[in-house]
PDB file of N, CA and C in Angstrom:
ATOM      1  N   UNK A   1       3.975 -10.280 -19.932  1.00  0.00           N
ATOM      2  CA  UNK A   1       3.781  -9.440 -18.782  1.00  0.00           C
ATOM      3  C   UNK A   1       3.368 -10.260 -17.560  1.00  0.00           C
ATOM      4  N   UNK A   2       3.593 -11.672 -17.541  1.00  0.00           N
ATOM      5  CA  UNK A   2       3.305 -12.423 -16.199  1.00  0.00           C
ATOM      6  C   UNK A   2       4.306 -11.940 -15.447  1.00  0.00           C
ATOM      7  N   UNK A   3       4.072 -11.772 -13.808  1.00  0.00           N
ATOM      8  CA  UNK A   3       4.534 -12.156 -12.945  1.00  0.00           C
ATOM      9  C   UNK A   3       5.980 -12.875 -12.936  1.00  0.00           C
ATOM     10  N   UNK A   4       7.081 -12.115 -12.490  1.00  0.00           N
ATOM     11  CA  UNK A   4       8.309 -12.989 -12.399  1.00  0.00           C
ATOM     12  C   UNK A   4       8.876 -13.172 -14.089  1.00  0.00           C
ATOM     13  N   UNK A   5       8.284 -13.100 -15.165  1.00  0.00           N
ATOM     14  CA  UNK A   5       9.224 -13.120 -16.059  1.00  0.00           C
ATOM     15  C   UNK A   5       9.563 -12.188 -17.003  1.00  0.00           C
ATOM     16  N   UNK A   6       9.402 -10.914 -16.616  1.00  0.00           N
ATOM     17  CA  UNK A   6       9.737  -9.716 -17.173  1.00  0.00           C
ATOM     18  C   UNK A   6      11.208  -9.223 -16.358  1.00  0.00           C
ATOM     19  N   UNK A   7      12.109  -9.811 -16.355  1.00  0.00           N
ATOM     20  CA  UNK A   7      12.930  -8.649 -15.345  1.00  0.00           C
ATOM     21  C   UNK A   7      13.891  -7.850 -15.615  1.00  0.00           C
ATOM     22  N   UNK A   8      14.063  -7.137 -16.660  1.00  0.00           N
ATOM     23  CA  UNK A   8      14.542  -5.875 -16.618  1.00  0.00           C
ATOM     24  C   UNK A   8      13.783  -4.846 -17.854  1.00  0.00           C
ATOM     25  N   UNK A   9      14.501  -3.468 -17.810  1.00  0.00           N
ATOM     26  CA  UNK A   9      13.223  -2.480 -18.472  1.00  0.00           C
ATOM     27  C   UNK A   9      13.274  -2.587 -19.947  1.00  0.00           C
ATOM     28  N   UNK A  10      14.506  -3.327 -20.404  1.00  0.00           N
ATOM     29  CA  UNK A  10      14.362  -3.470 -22.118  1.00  0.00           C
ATOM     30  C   UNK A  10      13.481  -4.792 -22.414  1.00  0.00           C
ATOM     31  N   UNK A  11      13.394  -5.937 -21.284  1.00  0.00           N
ATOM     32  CA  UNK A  11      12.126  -6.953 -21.720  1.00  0.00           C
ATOM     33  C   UNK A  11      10.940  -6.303 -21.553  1.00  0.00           C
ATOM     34  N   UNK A  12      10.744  -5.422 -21.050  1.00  0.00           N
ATOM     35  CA  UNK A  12       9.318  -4.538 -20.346  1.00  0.00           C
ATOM     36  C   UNK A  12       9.049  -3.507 -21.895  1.00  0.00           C
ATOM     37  N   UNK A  13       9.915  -3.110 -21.968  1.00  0.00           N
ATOM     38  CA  UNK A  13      10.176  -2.586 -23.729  1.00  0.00           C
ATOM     39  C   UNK A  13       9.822  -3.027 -24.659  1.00  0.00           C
ATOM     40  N   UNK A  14       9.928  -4.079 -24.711  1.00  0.00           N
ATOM     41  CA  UNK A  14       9.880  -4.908 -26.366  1.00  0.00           C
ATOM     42  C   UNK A  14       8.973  -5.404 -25.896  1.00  0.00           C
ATOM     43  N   UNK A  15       8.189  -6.109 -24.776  1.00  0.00           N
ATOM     44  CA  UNK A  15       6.848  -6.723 -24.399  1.00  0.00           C
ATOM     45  C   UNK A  15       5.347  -5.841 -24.778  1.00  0.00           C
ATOM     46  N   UNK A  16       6.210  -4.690 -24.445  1.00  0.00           N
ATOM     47  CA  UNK A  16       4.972  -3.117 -24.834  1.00  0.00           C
ATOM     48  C   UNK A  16       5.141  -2.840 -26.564  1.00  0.00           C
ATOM     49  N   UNK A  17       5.919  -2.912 -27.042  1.00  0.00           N
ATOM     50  CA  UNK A  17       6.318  -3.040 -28.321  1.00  0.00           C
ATOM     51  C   UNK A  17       5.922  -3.720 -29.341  1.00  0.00           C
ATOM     52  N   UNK A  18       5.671  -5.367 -28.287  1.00  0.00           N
ATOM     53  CA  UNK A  18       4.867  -6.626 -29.159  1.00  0.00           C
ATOM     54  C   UNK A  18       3.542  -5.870 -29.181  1.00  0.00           C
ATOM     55  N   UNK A  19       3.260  -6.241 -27.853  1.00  0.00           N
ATOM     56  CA  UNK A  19       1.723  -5.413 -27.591  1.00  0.00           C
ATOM     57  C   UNK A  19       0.731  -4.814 -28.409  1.00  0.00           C
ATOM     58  N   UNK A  20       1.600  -3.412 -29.009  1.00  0.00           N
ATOM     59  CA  UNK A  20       1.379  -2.440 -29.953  1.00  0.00           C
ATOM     60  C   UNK A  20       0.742  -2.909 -30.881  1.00  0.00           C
ATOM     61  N   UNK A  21       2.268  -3.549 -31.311  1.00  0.00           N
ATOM     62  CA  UNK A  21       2.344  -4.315 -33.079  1.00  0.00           C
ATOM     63  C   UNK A  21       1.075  -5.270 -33.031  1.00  0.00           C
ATOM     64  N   UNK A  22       0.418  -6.053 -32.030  1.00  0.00           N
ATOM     65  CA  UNK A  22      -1.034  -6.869 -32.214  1.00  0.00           C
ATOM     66  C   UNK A  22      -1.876  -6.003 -32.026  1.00  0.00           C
ATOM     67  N   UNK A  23      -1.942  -4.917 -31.171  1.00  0.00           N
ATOM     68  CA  UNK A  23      -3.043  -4.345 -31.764  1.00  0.00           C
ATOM     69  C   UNK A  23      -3.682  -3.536 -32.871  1.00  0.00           C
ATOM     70  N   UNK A  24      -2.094  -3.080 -33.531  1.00  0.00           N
ATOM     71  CA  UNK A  24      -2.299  -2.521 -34.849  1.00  0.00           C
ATOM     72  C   UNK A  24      -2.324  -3.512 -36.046  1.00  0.00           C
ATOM     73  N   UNK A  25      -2.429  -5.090 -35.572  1.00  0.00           N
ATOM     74  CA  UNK A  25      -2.746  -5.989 -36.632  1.00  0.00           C
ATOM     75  C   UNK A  25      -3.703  -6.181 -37.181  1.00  0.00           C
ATOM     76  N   UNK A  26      -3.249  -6.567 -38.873  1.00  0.00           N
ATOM     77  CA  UNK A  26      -4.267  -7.453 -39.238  1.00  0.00           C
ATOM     78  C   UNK A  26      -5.600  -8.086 -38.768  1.00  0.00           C
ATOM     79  N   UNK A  27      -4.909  -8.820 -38.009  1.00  0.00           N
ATOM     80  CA  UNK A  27      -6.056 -10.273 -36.938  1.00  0.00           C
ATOM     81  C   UNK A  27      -7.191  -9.003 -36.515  1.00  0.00           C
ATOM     82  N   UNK A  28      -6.395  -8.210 -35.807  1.00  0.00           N
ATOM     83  CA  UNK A  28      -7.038  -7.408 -34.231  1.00  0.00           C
ATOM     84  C   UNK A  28      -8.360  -6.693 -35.513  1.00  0.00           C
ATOM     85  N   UNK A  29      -7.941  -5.873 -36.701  1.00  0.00           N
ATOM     86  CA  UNK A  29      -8.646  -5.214 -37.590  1.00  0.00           C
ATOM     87  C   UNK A  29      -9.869  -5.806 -38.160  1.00  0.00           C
ATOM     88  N   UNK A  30      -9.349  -7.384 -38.748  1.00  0.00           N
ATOM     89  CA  UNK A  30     -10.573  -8.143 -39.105  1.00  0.00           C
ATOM     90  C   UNK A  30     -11.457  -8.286 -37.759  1.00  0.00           C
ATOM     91  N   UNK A  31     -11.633  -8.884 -36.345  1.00  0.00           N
ATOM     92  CA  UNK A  31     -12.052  -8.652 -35.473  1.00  0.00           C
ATOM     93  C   UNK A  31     -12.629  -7.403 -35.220  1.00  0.00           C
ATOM     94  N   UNK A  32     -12.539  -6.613 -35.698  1.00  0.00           N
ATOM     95  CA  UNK A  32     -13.150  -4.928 -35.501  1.00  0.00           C
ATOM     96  C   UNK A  32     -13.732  -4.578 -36.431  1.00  0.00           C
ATOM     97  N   UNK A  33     -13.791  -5.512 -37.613  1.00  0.00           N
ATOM     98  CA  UNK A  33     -14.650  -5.388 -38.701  1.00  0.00           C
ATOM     99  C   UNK A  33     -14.137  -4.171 -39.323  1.00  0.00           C
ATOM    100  N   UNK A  34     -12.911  -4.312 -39.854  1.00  0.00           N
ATOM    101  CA  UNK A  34     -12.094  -2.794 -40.249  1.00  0.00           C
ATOM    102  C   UNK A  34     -12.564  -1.188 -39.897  1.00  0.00           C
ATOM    103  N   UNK A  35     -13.395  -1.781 -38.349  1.00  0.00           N
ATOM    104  CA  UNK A  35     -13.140  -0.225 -38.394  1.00  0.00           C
ATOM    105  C   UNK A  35     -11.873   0.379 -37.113  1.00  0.00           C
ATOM    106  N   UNK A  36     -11.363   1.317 -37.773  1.00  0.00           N
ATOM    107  CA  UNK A  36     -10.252   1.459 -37.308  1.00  0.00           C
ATOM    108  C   UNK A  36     -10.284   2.363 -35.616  1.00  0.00           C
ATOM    109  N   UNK A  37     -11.617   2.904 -35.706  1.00  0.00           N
ATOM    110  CA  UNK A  37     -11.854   3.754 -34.559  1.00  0.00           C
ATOM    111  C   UNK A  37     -11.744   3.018 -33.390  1.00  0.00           C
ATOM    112  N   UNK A  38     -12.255   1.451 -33.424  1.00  0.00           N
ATOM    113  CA  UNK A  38     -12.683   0.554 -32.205  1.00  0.00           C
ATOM    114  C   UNK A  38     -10.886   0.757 -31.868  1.00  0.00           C
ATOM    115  N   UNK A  39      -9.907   0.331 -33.016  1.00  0.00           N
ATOM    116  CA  UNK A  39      -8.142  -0.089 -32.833  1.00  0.00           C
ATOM    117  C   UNK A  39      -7.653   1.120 -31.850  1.00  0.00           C
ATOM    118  N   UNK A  40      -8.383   2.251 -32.416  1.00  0.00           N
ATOM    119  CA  UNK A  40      -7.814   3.785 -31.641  1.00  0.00           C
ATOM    120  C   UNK A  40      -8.622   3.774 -30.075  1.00  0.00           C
ATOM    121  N   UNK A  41      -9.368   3.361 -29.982  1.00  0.00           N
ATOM    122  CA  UNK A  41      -9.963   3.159 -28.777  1.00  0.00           C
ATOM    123  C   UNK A  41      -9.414   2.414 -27.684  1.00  0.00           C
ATOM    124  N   UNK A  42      -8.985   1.199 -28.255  1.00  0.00           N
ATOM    125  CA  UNK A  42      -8.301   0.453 -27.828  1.00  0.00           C
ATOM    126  C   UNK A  42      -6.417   0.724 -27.222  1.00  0.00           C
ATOM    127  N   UNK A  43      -6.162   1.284 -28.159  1.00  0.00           N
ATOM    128  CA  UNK A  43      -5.059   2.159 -27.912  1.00  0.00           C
ATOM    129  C   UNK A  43      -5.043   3.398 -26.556  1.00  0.00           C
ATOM    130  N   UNK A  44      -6.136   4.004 -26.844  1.00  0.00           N
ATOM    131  CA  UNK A  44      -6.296   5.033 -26.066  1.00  0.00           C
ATOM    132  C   UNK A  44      -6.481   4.223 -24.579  1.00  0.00           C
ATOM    133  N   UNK A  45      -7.360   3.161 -24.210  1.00  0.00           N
ATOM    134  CA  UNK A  45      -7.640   2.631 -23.682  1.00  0.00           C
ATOM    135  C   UNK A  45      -5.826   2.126 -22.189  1.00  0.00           C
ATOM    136  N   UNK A  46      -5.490   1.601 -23.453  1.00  0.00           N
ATOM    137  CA  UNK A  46      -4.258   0.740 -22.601  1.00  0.00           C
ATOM    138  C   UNK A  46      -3.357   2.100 -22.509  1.00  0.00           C
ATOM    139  N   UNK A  47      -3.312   3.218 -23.324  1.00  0.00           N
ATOM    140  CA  UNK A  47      -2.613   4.450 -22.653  1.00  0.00           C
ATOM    141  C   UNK A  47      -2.947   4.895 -21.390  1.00  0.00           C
ATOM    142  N   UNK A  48      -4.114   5.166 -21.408  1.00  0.00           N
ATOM    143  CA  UNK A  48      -4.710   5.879 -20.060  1.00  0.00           C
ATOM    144  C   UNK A  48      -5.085   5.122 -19.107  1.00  0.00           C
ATOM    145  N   UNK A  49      -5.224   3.742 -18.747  1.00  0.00           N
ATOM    146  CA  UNK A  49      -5.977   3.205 -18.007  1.00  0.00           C
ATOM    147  C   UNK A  49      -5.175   1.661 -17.610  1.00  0.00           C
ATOM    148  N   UNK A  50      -3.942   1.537 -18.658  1.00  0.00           N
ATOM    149  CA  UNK A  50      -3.159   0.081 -17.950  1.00  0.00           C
ATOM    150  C   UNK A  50      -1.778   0.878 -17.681  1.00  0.00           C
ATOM    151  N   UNK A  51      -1.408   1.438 -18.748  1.00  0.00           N
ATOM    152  CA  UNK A  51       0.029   2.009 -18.569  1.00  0.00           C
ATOM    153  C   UNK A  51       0.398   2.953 -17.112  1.00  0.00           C
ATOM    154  N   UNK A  52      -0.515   3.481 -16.816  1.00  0.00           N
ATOM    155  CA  UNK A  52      -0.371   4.520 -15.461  1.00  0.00           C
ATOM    156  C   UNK A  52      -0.159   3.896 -14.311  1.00  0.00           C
ATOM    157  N   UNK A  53      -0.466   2.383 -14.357  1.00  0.00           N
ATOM    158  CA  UNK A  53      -0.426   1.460 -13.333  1.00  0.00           C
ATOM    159  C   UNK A  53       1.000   0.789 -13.261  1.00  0.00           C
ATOM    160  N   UNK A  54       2.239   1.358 -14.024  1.00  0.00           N
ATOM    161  CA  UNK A  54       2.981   0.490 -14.319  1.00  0.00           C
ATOM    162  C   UNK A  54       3.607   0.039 -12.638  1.00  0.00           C
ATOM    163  N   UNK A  55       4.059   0.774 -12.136  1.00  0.00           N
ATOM    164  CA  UNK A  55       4.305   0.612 -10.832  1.00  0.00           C
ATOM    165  C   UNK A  55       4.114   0.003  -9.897  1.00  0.00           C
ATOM    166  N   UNK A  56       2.742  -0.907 -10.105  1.00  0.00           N
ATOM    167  CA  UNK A  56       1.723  -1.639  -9.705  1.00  0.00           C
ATOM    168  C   UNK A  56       2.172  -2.947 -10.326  1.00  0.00           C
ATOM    169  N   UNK A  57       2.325  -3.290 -11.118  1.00  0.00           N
ATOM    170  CA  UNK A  57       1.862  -4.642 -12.054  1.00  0.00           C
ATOM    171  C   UNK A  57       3.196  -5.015 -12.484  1.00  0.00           C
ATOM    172  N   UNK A  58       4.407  -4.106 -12.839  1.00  0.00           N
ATOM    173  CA  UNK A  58       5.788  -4.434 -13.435  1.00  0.00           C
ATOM    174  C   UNK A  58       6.466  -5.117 -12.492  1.00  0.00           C
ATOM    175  N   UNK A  59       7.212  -6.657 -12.761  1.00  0.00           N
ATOM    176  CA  UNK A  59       7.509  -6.951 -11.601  1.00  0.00           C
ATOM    177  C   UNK A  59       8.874  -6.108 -11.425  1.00  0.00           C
ATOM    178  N   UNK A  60       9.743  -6.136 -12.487  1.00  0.00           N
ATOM    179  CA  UNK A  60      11.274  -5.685 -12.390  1.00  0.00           C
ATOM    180  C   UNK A  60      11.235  -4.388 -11.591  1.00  0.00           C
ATOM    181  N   UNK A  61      10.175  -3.579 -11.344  1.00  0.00           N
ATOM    182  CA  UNK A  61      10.202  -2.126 -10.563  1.00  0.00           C
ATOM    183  C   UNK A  61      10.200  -3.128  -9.097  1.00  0.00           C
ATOM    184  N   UNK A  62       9.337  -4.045  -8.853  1.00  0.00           N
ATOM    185  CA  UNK A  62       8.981  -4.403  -7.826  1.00  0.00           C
ATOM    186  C   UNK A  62       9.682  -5.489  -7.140  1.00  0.00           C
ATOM    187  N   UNK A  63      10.688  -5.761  -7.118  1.00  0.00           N
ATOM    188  CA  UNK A  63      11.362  -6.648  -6.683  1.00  0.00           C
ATOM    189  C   UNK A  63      12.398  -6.994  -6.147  1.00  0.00           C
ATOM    190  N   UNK A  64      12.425  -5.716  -5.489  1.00  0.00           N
ATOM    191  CA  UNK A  64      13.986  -5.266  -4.521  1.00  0.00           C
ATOM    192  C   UNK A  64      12.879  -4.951  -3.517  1.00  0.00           C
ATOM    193  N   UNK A  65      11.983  -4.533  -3.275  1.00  0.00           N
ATOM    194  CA  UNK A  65      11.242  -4.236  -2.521  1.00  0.00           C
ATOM    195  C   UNK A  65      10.845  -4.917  -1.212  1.00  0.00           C
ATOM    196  N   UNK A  66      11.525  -5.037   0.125  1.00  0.00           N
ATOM    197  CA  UNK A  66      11.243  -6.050   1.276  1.00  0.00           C
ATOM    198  C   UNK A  66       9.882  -5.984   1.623  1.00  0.00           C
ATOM    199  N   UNK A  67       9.592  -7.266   1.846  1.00  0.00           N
ATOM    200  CA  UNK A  67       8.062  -7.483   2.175  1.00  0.00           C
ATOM    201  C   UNK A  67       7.941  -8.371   3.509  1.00  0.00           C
ATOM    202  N   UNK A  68       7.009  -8.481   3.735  1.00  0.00           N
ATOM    203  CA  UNK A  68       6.873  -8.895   5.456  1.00  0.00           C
ATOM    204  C   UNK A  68       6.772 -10.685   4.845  1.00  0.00           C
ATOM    205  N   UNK A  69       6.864 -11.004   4.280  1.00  0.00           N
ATOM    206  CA  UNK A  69       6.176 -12.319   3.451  1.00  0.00           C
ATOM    207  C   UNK A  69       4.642 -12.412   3.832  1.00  0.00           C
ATOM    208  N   UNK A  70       4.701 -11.064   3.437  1.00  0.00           N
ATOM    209  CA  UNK A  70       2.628 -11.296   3.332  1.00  0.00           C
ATOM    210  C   UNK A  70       2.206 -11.567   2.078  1.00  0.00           C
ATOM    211  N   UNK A  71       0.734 -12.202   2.021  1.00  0.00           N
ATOM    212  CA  UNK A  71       0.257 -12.204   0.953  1.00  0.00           C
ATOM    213  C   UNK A  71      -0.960 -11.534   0.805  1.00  0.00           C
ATOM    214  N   UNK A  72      -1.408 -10.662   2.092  1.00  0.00           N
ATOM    215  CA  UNK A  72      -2.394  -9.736   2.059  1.00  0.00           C
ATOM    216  C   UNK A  72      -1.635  -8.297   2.644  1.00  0.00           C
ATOM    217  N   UNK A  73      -2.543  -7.610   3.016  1.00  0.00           N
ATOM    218  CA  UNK A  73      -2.568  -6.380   3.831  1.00  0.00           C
ATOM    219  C   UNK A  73      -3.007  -6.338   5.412  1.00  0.00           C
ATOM    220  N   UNK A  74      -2.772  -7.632   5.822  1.00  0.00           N
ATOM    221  CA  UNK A  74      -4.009  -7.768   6.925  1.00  0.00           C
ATOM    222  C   UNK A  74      -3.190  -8.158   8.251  1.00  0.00           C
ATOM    223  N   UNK A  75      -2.950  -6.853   8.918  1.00  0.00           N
ATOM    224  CA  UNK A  75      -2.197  -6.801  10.309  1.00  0.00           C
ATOM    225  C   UNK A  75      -2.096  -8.107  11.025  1.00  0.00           C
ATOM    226  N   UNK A  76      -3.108  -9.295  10.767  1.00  0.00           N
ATOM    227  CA  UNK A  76      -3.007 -10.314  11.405  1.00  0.00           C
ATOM    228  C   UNK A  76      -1.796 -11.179  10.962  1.00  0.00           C
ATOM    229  N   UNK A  77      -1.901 -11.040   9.768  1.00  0.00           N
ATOM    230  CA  UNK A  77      -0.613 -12.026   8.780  1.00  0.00           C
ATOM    231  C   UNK A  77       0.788 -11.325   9.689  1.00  0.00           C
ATOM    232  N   UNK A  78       1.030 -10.529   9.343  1.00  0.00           N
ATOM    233  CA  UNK A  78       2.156  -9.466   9.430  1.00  0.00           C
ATOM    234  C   UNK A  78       2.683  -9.937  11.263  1.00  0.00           C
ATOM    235  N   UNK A  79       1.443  -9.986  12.254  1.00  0.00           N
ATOM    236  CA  UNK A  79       1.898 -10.130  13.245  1.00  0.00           C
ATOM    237  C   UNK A  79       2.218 -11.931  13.582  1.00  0.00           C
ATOM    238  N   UNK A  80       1.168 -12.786  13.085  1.00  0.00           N
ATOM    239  CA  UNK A  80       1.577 -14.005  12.829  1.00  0.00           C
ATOM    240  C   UNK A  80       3.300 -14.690  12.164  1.00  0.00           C
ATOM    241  N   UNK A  81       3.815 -13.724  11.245  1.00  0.00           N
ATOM    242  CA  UNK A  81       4.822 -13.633  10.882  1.00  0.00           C
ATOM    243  C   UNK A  81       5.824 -13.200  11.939  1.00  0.00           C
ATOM    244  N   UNK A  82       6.051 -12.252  12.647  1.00  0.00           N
ATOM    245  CA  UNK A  82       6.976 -11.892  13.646  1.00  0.00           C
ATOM    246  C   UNK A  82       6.467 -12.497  14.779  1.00  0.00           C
ATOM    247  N   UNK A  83       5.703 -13.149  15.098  1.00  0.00           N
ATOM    248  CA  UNK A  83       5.999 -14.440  16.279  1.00  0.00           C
ATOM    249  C   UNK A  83       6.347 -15.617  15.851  1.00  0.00           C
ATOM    250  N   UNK A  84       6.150 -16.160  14.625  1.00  0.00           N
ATOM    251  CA  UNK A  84       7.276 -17.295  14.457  1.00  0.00           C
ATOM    252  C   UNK A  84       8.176 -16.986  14.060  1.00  0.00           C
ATOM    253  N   UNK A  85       9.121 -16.054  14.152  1.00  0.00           N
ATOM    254  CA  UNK A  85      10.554 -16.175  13.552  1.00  0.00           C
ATOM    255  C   UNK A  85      10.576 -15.022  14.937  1.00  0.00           C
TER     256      UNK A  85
END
């Protein structure tokens, strides 16, 4: 899920897919000391609170999108930009 190397929605698919599959692992379980409630928590967690953001964070949604070549929000950049070019 870095930046730039997700780009289209079936790598975004199978990346959420891996995801899953580690947190319903083995590894993740011993780490939780088999209890399974912390795994459901965790689950619940990245449902409600990463996934809603996808729009935000996915680059492949985001990357047709023209940008001023800012790297903030900050009217100064934006106008610095349209006086040199």
């Amino acid at each position: 899920m870095n930046p730039n190397m997700v780009e289209n929605e079936m790598e975004y698919k199978i990346s959420k897919f891996i995801l899953m599959q580690f947190i319903c692992s083995g590894p993740v379980l011993a780490a939780a000391e088999g209890h399974t409630f912390i795994i459901l928590r965790i689950l619940r967690f990245v449902r409600h609170y990463v996934w809603i953001y996808e729009g935000q964070y996915v680059w492949y949604l985001r990357k047709d999108i023209r940008s001023m070549f800012t790297a903030h929000s900050s009217a100064h950049e934006v106008s610095l930009v349209c006086i040199t070019y």
